[in-house]
Structures are given as structure tokens and as C-alpha cells.
Protein backbone atom coordinates (compact mmCIF):
# COMPACT_ATOMS: atom_id res chain seq x y z
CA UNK A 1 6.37 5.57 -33.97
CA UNK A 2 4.76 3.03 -36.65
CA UNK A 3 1.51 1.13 -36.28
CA UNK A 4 1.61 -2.26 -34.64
CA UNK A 5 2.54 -1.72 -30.77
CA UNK A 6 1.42 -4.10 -28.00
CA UNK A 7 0.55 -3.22 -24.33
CA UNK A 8 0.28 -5.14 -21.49
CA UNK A 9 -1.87 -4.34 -18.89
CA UNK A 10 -3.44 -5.69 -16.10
CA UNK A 11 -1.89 -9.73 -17.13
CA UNK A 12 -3.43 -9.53 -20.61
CA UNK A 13 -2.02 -8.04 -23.35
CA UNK A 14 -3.72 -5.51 -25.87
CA UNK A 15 -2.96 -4.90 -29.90
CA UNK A 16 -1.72 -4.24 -32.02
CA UNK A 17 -2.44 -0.08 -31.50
CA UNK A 18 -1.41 2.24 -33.84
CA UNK A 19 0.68 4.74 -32.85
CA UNK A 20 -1.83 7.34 -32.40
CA UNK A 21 -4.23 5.16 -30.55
CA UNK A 22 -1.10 4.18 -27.99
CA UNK A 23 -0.72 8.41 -27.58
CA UNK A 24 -4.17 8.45 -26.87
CA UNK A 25 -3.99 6.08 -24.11
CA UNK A 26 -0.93 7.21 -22.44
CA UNK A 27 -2.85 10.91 -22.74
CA UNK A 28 -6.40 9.74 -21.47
CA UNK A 29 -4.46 8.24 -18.42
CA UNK A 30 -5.15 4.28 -19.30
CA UNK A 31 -1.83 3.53 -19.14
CA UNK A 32 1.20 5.05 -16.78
CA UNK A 33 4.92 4.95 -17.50
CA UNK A 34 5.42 1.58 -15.92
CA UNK A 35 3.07 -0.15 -18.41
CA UNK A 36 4.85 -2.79 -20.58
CA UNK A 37 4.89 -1.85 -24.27
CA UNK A 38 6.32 -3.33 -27.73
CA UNK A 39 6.91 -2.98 -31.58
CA UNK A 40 5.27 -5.29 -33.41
CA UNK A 41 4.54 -9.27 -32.11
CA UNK A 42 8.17 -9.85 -31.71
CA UNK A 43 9.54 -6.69 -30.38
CA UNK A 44 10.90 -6.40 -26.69
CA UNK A 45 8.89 -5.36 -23.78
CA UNK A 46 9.97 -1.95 -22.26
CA UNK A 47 8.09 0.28 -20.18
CA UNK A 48 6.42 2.76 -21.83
CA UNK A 49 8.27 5.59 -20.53
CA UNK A 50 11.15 4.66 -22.91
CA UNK A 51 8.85 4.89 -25.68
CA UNK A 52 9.19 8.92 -27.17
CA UNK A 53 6.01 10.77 -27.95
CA UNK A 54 4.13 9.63 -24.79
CA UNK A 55 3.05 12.29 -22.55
CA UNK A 56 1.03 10.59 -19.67
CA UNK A 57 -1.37 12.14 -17.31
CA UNK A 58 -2.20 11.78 -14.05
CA UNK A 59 -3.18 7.97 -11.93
CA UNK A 60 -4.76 5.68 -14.93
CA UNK A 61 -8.44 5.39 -15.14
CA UNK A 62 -10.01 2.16 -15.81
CA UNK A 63 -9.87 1.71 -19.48
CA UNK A 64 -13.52 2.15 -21.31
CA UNK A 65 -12.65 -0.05 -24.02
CA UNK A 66 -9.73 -1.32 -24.57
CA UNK A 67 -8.66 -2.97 -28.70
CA UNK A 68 -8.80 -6.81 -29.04
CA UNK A 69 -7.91 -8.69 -26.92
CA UNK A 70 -5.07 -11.43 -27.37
CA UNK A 71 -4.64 -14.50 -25.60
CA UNK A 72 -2.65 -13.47 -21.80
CA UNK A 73 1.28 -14.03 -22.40
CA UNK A 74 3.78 -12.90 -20.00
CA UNK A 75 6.68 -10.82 -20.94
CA UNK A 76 8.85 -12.95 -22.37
CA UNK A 77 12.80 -12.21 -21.05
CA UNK A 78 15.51 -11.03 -23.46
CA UNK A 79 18.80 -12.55 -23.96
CA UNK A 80 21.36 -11.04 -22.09
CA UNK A 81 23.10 -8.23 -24.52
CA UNK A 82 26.78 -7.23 -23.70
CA UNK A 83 27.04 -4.08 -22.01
CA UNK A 84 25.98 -0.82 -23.89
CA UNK A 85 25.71 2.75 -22.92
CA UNK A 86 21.93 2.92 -22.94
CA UNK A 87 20.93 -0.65 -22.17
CA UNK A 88 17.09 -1.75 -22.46
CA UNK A 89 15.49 -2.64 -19.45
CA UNK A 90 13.99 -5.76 -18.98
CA UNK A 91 10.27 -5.89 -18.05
CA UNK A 92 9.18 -5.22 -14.30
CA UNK A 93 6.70 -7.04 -12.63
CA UNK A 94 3.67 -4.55 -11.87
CA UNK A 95 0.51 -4.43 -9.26
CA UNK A 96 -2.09 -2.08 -8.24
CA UNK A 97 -1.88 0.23 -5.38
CA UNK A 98 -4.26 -0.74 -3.19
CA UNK A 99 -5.49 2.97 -2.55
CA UNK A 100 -5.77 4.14 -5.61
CA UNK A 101 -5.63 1.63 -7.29
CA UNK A 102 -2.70 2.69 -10.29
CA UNK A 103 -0.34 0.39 -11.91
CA UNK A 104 3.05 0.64 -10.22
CA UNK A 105 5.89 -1.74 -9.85
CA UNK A 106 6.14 -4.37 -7.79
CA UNK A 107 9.01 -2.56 -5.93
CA UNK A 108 7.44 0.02 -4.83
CA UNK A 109 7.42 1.42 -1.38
CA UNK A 110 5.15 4.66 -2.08
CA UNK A 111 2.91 4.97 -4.53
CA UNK A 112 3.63 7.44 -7.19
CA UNK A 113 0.49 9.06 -7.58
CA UNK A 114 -1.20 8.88 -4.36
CA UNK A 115 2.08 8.99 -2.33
CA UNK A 116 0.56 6.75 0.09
CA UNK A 117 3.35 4.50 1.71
CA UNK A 118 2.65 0.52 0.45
CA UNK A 119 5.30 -1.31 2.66
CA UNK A 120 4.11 -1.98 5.91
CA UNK A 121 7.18 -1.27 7.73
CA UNK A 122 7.80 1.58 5.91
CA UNK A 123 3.75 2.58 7.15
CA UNK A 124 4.24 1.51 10.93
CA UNK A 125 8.02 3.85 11.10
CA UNK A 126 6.21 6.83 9.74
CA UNK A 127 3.44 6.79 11.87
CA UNK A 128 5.68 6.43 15.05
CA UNK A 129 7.24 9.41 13.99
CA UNK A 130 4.33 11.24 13.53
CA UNK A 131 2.93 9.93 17.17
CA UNK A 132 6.58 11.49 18.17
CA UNK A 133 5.82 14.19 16.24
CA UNK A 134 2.63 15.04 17.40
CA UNK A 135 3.44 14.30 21.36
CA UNK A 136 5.87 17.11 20.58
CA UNK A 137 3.41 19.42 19.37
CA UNK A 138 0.98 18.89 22.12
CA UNK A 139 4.15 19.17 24.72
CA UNK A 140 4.77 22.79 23.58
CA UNK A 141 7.73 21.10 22.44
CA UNK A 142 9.66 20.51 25.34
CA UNK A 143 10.06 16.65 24.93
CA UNK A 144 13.47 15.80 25.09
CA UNK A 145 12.68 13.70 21.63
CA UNK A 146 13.66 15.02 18.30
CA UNK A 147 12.27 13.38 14.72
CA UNK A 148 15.49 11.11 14.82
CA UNK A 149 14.70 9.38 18.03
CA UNK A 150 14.36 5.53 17.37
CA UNK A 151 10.70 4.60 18.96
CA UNK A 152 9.76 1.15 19.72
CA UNK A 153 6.49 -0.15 19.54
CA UNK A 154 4.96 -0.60 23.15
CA UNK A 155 2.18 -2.96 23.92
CA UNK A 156 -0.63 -1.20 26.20
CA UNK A 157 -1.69 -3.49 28.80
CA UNK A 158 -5.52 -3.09 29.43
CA UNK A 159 -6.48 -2.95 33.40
CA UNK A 160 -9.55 -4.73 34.45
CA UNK A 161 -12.06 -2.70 36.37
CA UNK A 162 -12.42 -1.97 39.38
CA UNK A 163 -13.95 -4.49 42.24
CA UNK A 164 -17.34 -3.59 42.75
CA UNK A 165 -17.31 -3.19 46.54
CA UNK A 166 -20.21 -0.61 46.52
CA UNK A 167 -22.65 -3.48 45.03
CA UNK A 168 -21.13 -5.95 47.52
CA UNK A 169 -21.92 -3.79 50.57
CA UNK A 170 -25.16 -2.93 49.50
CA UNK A 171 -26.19 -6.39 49.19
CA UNK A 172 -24.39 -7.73 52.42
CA UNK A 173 -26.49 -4.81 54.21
CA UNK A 174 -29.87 -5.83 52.24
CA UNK A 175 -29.36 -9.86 52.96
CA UNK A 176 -28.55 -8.94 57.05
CA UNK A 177 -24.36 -10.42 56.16
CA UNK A 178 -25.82 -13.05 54.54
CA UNK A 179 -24.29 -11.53 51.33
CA UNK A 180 -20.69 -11.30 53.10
CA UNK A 181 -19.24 -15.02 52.81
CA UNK A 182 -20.29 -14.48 49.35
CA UNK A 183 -18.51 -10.80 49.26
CA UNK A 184 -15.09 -12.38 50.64
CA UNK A 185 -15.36 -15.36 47.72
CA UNK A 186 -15.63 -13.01 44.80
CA UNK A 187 -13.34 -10.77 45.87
CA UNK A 188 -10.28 -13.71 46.51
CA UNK A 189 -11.29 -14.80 42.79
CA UNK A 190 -10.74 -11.11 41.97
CA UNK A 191 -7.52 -10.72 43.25
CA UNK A 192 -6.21 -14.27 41.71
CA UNK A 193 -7.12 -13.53 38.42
């Protein structure tokens, strides 16, 4: 690895790093394998997994001070290349997980580092199955569902409360019936709505 590498992190990029200073960074955790790296100002982005030497550690930290900063560019695409054995990869878009907040790609479904599930309807099918799951556990296991079971969402219809007839009658004997006409109103009302 020679002197002059690039990174780009967080929509700004970050260089030139020497090659040591890059190690450092993929070491110290401010950077994960997904980052966008290059050679020099005109090299090709790649993700910095591709690049050898790097040995990164766990989710990245937030950096304490990064090198000088250059003006925000965008990966820039590369030309379509014919075919190879061991094509380059073109640059991935990247965001933060919003639990731990790591750099990941776009794509991702689960978060590498956290393993929490990012796609809601990925989210909302595990936790049926774990509802499944767990009505099975508290069943002694004797539901007739198993893990594959397809469960649908239900929606739980809330009940209003009960018509207070104890008030009512209290009130009708209080008033001498004068309460009752009143009584048979609210209750009709009751039962409309």
C-alpha cells in the first residue's frame, strides 16, 4: 500500500492518508469494510474490504479527528470494463443503522454488527413468529402451530365499557324516578353508538 489513499465517509471525503494512517483507521474501528476507499485523486472507489492489509474491528466509533477535509464529491462511476475473473465493484451507496448507528449499505436488511433487523417487513414477520413462538411456549406446546405457520396480522377491536346501570339506579332512587326518563335516554344513546 503507498501513501495517497482517499476515504469517503459519512458524504465527505477524507485525504490523502498514508497507508499507515488508513491501517490505523480501519484498526481503531473509524471505518468498516463497506467504507469507500481509493489510490491516489484519480483512483477508483472500492470498498475497503478489497483493499489488503486492513484488519477492521468491531461497529466504527465516531472518528476523533479525522485528516483534511476535501470539498464533498460523490463516487464517481467507472466505465463499464469487459468481463474479467475478479471484476472491481462499483461503489455502494451506504447509511447508518439507526441502532447503532454503523456504516452499512444501503441494502441491508440486518445490520452487521448489531444484528438488529432494518427492513420493516422483515421486523413485523419476525416478531409474529416470535408472538407464535412464545404462545407456544406458554401453551406447554400443544398449539397446533409450528414456526412455519403463515400469521396474519389481526386488528384488536377495543370494547367500550360497560353501561353504568349501578350509577343510574342510584340516582333514579335518590331523585324519587325523577332520574329514570333520564336513565332510559342515556342508555338508547348507549346502545346506538
Amino acid at each position: 500500500m503507498s501513501a495517497d489513499w482517499y476515504l469517503h465517509l459519512d458524504d465527505r471525503q477524507y485525504g490523502p492518508l498514508s497507508a499507515a494512517e488508513l491501517k490505523r483507521y480501519a484498526s481503531e474501528g473509524r471505518m468498516t469494510p463497506e467504507t469507500l476507499v481509493r489510490k491516489g485523486e484519480e483512483g477508483t472507489w472500492v470498498p475497503a474490504s478489497r483493499v489488503k492489509g486492513l484488519h477492521f474491528a468491531g461497529p466504527p466509533s465516531l472518528p476523533a479527528r479525522l485528516p483534511q477535509q476535501l470539498p464533498a464529491q460523490a463516487p464517481q462511476a467507472v466505465p463499464a470494463k469487459p468481463a474479467r475473473r475478479h471484476a472491481t465493484q462499483q461503489p455502494t451507496a451506504i447509511k447508518q443503522c439507526g441502532f447503532c448507528a454503523a456504516t452499512i449499505p444501503e441494502t441491508a436488511l440486518k445490520c452487521q454488527y448489531c444484528g438488529e433487523t432494518l427492513d420493516p417487513a422483515l421486523r413485523a414477520a419476525e416478531e409474529a413468529k416470535r408472538a407464535v413462538e412464545l404462545a407456544q411456549s406458554s401453551a406447554g406446546g400443544a398449539s397446533p402451530l409450528s414456526v412455519s405457520t403463515v400469521v396474519t396480522p389481526t386488528t384488536v377491536i377495543q370494547q367500550k365499557k360497560g353501561f353504568p346501570h349501578l350509577l343510574h339506579l342510584i340516582l333514579t332512587i335518590l331523585t324519587c324516578g325523577i332520574w329514570l326518563p333520564i336513565w332510559i335516554i342515556h342508555c338508547v344513546i348507549w346502545a346506538l353508538l
